[in-house]
Protein backbone atom coordinates (compact mmCIF):
# COMPACT_ATOMS: atom_id res chain seq x y z
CA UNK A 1 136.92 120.58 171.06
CA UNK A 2 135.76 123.55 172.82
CA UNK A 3 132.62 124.54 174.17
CA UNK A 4 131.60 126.92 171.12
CA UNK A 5 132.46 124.80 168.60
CA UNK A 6 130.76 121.69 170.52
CA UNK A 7 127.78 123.63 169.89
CA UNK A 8 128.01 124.96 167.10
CA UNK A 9 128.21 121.26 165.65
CA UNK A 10 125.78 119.80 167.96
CA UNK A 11 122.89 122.09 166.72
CA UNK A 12 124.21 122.02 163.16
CA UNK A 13 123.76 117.87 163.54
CA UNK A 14 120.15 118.27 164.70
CA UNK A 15 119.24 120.73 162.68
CA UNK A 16 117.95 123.24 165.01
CA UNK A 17 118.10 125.32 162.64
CA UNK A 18 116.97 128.39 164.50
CA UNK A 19 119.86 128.43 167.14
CA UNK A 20 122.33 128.02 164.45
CA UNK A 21 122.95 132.20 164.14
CA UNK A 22 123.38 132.08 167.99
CA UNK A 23 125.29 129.40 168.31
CA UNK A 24 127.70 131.34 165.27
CA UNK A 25 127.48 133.90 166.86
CA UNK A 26 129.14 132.60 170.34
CA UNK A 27 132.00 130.54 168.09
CA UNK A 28 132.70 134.22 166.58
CA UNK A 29 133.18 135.79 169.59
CA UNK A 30 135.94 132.96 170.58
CA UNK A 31 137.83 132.60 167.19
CA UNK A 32 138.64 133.90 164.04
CA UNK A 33 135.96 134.56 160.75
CA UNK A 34 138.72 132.15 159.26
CA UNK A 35 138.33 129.72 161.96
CA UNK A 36 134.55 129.68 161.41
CA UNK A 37 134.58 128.91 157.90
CA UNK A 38 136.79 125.80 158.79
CA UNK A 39 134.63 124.62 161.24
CA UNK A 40 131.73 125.23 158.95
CA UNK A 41 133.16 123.73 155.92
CA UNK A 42 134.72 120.78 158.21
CA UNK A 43 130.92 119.82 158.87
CA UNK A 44 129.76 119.74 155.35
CA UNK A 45 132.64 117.89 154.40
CA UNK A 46 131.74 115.73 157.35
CA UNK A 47 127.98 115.08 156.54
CA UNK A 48 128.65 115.07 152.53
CA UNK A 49 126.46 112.88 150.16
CA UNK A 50 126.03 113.06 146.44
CA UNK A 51 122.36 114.28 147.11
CA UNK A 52 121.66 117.49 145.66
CA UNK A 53 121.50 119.62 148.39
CA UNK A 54 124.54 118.42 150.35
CA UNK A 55 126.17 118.83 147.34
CA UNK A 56 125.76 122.39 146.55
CA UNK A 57 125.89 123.02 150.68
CA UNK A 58 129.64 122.08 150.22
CA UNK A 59 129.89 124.51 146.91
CA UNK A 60 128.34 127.26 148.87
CA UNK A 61 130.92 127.12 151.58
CA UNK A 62 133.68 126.96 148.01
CA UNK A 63 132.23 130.34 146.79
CA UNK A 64 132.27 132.07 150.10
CA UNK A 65 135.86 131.22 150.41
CA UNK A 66 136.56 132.36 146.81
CA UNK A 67 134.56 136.18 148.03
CA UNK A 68 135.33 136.10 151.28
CA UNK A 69 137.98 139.24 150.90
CA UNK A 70 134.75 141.05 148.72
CA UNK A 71 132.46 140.23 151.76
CA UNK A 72 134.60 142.33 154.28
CA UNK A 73 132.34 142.05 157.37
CA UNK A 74 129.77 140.75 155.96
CA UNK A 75 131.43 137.08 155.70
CA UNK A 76 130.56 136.04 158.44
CA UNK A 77 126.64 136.27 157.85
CA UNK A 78 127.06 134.10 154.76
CA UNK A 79 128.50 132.15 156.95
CA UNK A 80 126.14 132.15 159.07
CA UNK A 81 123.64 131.05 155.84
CA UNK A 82 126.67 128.00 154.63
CA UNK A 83 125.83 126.77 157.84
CA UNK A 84 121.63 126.51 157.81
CA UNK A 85 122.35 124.94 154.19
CA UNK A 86 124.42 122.81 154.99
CA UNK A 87 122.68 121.58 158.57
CA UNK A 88 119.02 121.26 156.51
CA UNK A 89 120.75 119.54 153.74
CA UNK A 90 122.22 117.05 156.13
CA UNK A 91 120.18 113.33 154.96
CA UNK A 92 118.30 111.83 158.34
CA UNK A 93 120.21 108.68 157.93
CA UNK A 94 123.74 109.76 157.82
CA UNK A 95 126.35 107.26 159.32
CA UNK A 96 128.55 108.57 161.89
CA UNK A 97 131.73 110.74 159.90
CA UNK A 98 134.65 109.06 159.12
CA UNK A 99 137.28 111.75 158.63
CA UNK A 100 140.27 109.19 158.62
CA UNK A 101 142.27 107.56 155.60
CA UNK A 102 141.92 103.61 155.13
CA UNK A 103 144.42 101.44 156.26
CA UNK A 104 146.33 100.31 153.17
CA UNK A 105 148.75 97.58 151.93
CA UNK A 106 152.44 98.47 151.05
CA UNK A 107 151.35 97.40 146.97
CA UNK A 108 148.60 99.59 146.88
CA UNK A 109 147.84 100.42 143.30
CA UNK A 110 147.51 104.07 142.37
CA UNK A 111 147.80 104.65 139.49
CA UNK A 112 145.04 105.88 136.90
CA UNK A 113 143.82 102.92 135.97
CA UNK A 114 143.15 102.07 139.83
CA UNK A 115 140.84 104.69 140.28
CA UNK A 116 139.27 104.44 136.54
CA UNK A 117 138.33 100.48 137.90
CA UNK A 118 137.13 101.37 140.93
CA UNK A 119 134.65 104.20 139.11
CA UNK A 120 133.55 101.77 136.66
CA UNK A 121 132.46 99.54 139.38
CA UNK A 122 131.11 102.22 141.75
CA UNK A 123 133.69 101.20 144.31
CA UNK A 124 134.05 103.56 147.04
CA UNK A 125 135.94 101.60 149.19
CA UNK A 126 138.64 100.88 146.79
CA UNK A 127 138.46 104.28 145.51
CA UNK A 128 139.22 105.54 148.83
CA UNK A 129 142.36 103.31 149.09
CA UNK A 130 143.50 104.90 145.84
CA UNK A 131 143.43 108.17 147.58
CA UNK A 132 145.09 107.17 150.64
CA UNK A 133 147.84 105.66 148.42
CA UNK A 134 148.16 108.53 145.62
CA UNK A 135 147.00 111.67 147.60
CA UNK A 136 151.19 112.47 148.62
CA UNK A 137 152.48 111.40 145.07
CA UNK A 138 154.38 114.84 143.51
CA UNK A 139 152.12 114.06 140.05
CA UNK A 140 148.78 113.92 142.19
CA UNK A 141 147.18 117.38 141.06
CA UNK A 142 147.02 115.94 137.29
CA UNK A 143 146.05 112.57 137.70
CA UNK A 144 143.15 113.66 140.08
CA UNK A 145 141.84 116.50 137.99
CA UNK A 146 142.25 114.38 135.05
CA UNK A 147 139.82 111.72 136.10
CA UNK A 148 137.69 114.13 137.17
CA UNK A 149 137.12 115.44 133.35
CA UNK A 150 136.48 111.67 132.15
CA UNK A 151 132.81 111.76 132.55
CA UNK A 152 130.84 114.42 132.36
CA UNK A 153 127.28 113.45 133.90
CA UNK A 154 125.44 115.24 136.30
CA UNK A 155 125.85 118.73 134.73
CA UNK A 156 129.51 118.20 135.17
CA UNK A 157 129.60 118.16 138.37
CA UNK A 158 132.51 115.52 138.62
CA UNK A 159 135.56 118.11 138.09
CA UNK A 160 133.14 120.97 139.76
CA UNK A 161 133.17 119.33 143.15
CA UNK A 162 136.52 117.83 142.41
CA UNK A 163 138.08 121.37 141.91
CA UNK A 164 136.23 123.10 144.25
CA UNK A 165 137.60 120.29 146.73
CA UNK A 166 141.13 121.04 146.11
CA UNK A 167 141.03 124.51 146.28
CA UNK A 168 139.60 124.18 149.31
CA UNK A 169 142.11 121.50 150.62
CA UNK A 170 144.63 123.60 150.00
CA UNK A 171 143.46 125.66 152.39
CA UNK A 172 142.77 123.11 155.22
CA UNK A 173 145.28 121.79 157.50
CA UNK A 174 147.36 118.99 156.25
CA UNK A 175 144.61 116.44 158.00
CA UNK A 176 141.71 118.02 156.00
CA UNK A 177 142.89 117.06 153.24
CA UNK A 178 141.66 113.36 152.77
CA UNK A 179 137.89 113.42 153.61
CA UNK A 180 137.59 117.02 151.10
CA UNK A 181 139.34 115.34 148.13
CA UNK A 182 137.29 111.87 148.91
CA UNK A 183 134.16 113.62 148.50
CA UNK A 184 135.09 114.29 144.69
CA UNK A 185 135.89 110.32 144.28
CA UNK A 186 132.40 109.72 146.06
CA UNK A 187 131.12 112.27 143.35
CA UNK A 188 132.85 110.41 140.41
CA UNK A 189 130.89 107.21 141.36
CA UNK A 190 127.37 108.54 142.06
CA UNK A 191 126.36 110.06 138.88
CA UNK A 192 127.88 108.23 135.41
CA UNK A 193 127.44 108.53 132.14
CA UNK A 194 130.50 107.05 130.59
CA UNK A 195 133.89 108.34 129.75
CA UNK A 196 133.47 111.40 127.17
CA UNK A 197 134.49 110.97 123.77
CA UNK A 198 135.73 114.24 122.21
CA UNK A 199 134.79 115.27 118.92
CA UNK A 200 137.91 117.19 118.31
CA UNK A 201 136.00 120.52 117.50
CA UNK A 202 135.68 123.14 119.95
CA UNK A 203 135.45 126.82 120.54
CA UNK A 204 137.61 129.08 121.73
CA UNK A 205 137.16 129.66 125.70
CA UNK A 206 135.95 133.46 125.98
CA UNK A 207 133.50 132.64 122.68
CA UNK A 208 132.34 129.53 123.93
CA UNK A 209 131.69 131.11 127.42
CA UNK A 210 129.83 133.82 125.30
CA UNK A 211 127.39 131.50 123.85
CA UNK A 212 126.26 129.64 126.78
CA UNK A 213 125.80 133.21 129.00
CA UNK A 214 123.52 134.06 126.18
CA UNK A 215 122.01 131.11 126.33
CA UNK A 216 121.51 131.51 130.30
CA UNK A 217 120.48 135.32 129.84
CA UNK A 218 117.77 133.84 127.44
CA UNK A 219 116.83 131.10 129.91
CA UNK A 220 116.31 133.43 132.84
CA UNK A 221 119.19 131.80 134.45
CA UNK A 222 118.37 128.05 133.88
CA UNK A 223 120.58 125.97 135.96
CA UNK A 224 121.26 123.27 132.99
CA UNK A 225 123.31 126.60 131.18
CA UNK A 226 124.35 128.18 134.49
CA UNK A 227 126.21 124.59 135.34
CA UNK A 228 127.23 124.92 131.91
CA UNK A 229 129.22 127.93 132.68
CA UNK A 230 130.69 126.79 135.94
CA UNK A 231 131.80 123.52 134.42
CA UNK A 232 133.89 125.93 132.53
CA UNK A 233 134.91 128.52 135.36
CA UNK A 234 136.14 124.37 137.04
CA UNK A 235 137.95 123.70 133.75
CA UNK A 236 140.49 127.09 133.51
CA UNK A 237 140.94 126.39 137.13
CA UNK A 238 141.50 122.96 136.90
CA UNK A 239 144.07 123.18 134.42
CA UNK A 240 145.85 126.14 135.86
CA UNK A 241 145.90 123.61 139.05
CA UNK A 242 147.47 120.88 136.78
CA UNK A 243 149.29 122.59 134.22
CA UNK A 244 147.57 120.67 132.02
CA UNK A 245 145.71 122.89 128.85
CA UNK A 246 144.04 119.01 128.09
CA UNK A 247 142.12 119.32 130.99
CA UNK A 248 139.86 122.60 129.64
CA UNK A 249 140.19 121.80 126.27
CA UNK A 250 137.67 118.33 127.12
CA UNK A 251 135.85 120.49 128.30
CA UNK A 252 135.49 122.95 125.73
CA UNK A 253 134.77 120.01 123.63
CA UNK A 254 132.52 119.23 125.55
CA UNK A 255 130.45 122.15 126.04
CA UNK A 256 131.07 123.40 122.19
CA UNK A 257 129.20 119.90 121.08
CA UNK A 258 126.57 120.34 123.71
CA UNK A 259 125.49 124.01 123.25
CA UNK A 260 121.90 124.97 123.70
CA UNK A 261 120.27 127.17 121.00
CA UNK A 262 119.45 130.28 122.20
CA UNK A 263 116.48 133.06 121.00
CA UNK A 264 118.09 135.87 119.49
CA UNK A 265 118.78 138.51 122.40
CA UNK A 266 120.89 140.89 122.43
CA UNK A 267 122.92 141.09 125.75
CA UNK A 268 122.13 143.99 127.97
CA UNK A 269 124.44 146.37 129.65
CA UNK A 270 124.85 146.03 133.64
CA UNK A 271 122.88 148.93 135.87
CA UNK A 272 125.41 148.28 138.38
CA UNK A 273 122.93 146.49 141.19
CA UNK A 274 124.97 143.40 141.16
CA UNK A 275 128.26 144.14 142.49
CA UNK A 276 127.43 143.52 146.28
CA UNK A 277 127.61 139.59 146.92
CA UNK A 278 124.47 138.86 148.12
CA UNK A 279 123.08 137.11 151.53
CA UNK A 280 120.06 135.00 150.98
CA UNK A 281 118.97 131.41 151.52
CA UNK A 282 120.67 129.56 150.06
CA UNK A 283 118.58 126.69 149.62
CA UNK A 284 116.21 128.64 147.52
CA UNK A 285 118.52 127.81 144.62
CA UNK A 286 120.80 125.53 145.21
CA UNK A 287 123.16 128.61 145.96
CA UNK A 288 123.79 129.76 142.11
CA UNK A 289 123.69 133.20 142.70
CA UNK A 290 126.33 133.06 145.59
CA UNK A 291 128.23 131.10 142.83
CA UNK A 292 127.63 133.40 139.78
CA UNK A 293 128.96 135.97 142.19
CA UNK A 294 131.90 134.05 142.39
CA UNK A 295 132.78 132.98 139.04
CA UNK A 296 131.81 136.55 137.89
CA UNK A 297 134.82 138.01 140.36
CA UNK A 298 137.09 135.68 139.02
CA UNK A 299 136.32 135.55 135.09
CA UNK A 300 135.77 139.14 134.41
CA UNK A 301 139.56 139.64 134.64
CA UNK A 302 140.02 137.42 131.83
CA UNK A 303 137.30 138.68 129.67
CA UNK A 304 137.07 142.07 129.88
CA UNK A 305 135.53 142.94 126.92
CA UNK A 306 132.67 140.63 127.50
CA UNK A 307 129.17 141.69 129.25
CA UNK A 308 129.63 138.93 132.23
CA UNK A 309 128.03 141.16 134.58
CA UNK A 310 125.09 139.76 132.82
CA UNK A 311 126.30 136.45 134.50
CA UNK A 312 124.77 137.54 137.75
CA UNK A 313 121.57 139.69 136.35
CA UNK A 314 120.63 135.92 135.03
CA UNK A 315 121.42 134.05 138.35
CA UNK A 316 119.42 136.65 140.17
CA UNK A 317 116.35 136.06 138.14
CA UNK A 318 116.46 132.42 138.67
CA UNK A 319 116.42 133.05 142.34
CA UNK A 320 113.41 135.31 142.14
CA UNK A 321 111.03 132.70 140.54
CA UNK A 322 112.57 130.21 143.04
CA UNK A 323 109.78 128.98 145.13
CA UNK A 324 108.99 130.55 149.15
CA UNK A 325 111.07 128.46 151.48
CA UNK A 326 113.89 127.29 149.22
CA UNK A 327 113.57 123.67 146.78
């Protein structure tokens, strides 16, 4: 490890939080923007817990990837903001990292109903064998998205961190993979609600993703209907991932036998001021704008008759009643 990095993680692990931009700073001048945002996102991935925070740290450094061609220049100082999140969100009793597979047996189970045991008994350990046994199988991408869409507690959050994850592992050298994809199985134990039973009626994706923006427009971008939306932005990825349609059509299941009621309100036309990603703190809300940015630049390909610039307009107004000095 060299000397920039060395510091950059040593300040990031104390969070001195005020020499983080200088201690950026002096990694950028020795390596790459791309290098940085491994180094950043190796940390969080490092120092991740189910806690709230942590958790949406580790998204933050997801969406920055995912607009990190729309940033230009400007990536680097949300970089430079990924990093202070994720540093302050760090808990003050973390163990030491353990970035390294489990040693396992030759009969290792891994199949499905491996990992669906060691969920149900909030097994980490065991969980984390599974990985270490099924993370090279050719079939992996399926069976790990798959169990990520069982249960659907926490706002979803089980297939959001698990996609986000494996995007992002994809990405990572070959060594990086492990410790991001085990933070989704660490994700799949913390916050359960039981396996979802579908009803077997749901909406079609662009009206389903209709309702719940008006529902978030109406809200003044309540997180409960903004996770709504990026449970679904998760699902078409997901299932692109695992070509597997099942995958989003749970969800959409889901989400169509969950919908909020909304006050009538009619939509309103963008005014432009939200094409820029922004650069904020990100603690202030949990980071959904930087993420609304994100799904926005992704989705509005696919819907292009539909207002989602509004998507952003309502994640912005959340972040403006967000209390001085972040949650």
């Amino acid at each position: 490890m060299d000397v920039p990095t060395r510091e950059l993680y040593e300040t990031m692990s104390v969070r001195a939080l005020e020499r983080i931009p200088r201690a950026v700073g002096k990694f950028r001048a020795a390596h790459s923007s791309s290098e940085l945002f491994t180094a950043i996102c190796r940390w969080a991935v490092a120092y991740y817990s189910t806690e709230e925070h942590s958790k949406h740290a580790f998204l933050a450094c997801h969406s920055a990837h995912r607009l990190r061609e729309s940033l230009g220049e400007r990536f680097d100082d949300l970089l430079v903001e990924c990093a202070l999140y994720a540093a302050d969100s760090r808990l003050p009793w973390s163990e030491p990292p353990v970035m390294e597979p489990p040693s396992i047996e030759r009969d290792q189970p891994f199949d499905l109903g491996e990992i669906r045991d060691a969920v149900a008994a909030e097994d980490r350990p065991r969980g984390e064998r599974w990985l270490a046994r099924a993370i090279y199988e050719p079939d992996f991408a399926p069976r790990f998205l798959t169990v990520a869409a069982d249960d659907f507690g926490d706002l979803g959050h089980n297939l959001i961190v698990a996609t986000a994850a494996w995007e992002l592992a994809e990405v990572f050298p070959e060594e990086g993979r492990f410790p991001l994809l085990r933070a989704a199985t660490w994700e799949w134990m913390a916050h359960r609600e039981g396996t979802y039973v579908e009803k077997e009626h749901a909406l079609d994706t662009e009206t389903l993703f209709d309702r719940w923006l008006d529902v978030l427009v109406c809200d003044g971008g309540s997180p409960i209907a903004f996770h709504a939306l990026a449970l679904l932005d998760a699902a078409i990825r997901a299932s692109a991932i695992a070509n597997d349609r099942s995958i989003l059509l749970r969800v959409r299941d889901f989400l169509s036998n969950t919908l909020m009621t909304a006050p009538a309100r009619a939509l309103q036309p963008g005014d432009g001021r939200e094409e820029s990603p922004p650069i904020y703190r990100l603690s202030l809300d949990y980071g959904e704008y930087l993420k609304a940015c994100a799904i926005r630049r992704d989705l509005a390909p696919l819907f292009p008759t539909m207002e989602i610039d509004s998507l952003q307009r309502a994640a912005r107004a959340n972040l403006e009643q967000a209390p001085v000095g972040g949650a």
